[in-house]
N, C-alpha and C. Protein backbone atom coordinates (compact mmCIF):
# COMPACT_ATOMS: atom_id res chain seq x y z
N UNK A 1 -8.25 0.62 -60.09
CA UNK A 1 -8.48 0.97 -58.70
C UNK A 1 -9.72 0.24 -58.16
N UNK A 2 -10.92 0.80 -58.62
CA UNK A 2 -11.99 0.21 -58.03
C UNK A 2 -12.33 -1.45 -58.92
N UNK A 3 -11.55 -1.98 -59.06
CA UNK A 3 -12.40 -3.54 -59.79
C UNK A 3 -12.10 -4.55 -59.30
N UNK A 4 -13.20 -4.61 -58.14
CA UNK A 4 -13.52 -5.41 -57.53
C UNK A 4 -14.90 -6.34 -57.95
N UNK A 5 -15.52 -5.84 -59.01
CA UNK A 5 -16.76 -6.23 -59.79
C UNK A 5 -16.67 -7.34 -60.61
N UNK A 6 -16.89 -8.86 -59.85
CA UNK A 6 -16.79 -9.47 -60.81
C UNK A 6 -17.50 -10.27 -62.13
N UNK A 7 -18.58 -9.74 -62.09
CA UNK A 7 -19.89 -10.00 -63.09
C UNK A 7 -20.55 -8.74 -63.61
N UNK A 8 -20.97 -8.36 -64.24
CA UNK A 8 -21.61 -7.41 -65.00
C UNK A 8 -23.20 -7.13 -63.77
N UNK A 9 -23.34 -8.49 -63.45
CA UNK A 9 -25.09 -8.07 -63.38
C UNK A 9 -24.62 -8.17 -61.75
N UNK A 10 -23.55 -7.79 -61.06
CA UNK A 10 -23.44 -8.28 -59.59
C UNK A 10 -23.93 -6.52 -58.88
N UNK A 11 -23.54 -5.39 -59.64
CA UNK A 11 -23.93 -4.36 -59.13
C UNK A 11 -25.44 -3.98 -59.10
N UNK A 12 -26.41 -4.94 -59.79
CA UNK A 12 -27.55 -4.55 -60.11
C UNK A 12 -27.95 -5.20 -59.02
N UNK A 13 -27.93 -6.50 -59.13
CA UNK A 13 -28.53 -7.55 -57.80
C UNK A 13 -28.13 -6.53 -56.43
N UNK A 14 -27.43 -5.82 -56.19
CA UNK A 14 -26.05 -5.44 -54.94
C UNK A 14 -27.32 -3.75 -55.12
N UNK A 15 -27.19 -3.34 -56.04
CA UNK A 15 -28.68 -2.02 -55.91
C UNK A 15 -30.19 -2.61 -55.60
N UNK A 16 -30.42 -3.69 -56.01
CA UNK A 16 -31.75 -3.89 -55.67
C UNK A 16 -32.04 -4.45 -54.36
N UNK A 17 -30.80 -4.85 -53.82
CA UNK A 17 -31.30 -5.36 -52.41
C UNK A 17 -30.62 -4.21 -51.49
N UNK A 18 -29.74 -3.78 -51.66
CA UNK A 18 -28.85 -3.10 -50.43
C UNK A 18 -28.58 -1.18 -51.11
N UNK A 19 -30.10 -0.85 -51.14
CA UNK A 19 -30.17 0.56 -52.31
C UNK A 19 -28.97 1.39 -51.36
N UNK A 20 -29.63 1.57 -49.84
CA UNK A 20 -29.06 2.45 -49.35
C UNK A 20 -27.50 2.43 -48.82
N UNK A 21 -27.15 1.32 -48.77
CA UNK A 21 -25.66 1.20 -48.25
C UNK A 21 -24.74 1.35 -50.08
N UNK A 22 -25.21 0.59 -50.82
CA UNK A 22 -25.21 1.26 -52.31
C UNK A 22 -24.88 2.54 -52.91
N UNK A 23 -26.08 3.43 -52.36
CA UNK A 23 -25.63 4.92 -52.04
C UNK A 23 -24.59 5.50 -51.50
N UNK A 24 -24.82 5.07 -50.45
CA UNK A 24 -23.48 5.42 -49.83
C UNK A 24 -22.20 5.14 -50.05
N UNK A 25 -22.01 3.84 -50.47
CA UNK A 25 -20.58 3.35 -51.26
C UNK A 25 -20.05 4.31 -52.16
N UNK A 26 -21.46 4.64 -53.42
CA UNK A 26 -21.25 5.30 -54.49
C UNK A 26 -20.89 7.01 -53.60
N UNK A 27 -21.26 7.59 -52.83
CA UNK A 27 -21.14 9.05 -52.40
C UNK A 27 -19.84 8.78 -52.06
N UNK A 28 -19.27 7.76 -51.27
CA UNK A 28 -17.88 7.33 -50.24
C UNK A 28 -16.97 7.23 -51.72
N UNK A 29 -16.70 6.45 -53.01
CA UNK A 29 -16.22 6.23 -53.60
C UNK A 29 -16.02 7.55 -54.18
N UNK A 30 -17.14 8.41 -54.61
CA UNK A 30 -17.28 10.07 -55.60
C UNK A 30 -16.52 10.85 -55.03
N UNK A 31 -16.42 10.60 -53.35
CA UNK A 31 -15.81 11.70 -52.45
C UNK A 31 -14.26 11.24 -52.60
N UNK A 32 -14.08 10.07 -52.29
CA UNK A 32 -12.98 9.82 -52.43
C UNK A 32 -11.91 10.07 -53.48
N UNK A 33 -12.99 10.13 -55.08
CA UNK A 33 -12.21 10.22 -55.75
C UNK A 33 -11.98 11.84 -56.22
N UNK A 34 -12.98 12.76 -55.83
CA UNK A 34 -12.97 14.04 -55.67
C UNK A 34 -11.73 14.64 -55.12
N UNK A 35 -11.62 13.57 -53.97
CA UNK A 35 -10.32 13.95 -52.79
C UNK A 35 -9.16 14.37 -53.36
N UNK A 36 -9.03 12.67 -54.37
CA UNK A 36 -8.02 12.28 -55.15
C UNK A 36 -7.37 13.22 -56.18
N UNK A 37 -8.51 14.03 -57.23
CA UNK A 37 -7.79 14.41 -57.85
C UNK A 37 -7.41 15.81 -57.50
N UNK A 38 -8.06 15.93 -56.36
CA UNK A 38 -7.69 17.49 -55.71
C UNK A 38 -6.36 17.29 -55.50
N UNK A 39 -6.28 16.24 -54.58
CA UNK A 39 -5.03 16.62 -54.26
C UNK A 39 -3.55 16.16 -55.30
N UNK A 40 -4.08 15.37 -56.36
CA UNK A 40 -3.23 15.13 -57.28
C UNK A 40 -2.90 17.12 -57.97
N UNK A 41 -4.04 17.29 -58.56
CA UNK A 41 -3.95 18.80 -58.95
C UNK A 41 -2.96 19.88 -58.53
N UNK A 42 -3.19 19.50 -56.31
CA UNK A 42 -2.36 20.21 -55.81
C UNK A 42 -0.97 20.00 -56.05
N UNK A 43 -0.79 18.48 -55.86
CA UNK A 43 0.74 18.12 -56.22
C UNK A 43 0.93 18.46 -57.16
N UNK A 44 0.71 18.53 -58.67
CA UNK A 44 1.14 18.76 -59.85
C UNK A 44 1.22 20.54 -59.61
N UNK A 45 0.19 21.39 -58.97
CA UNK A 45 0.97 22.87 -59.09
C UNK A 45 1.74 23.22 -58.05
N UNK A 46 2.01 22.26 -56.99
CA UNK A 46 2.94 22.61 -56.05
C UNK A 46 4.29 22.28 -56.59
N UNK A 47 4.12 21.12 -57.45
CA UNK A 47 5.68 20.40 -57.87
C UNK A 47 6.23 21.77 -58.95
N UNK A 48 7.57 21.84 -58.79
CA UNK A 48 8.44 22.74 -59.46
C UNK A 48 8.65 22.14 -61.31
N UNK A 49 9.08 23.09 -61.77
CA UNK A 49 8.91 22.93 -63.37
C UNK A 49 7.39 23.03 -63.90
């Protein structure tokens, strides 16, 4: 899903200059994936069997 990363050291350079939009990616990505498995969860106890 998320690999879009194509160097090891590209997220470090990408935190040391741009901390706060950084942050936010990382909160936007956590939420998102929070979203995700909620609502996967839901589907799996809504689905029958």
């Amino acid at each position: 899903m998320c690999n879009d990363i194509k160097s090891p050291n590209e997220p470090v350079s990408i935190n040391a200059r741009h901390g706060l939009p950084s942050i936010i990616t990382t909160m936007t990505i956590g939420f998102g994936t929070i979203r995700l498995i909620a609502l996967t969860n839901e589907d799996v106890c809504w689905r029958p069997g």
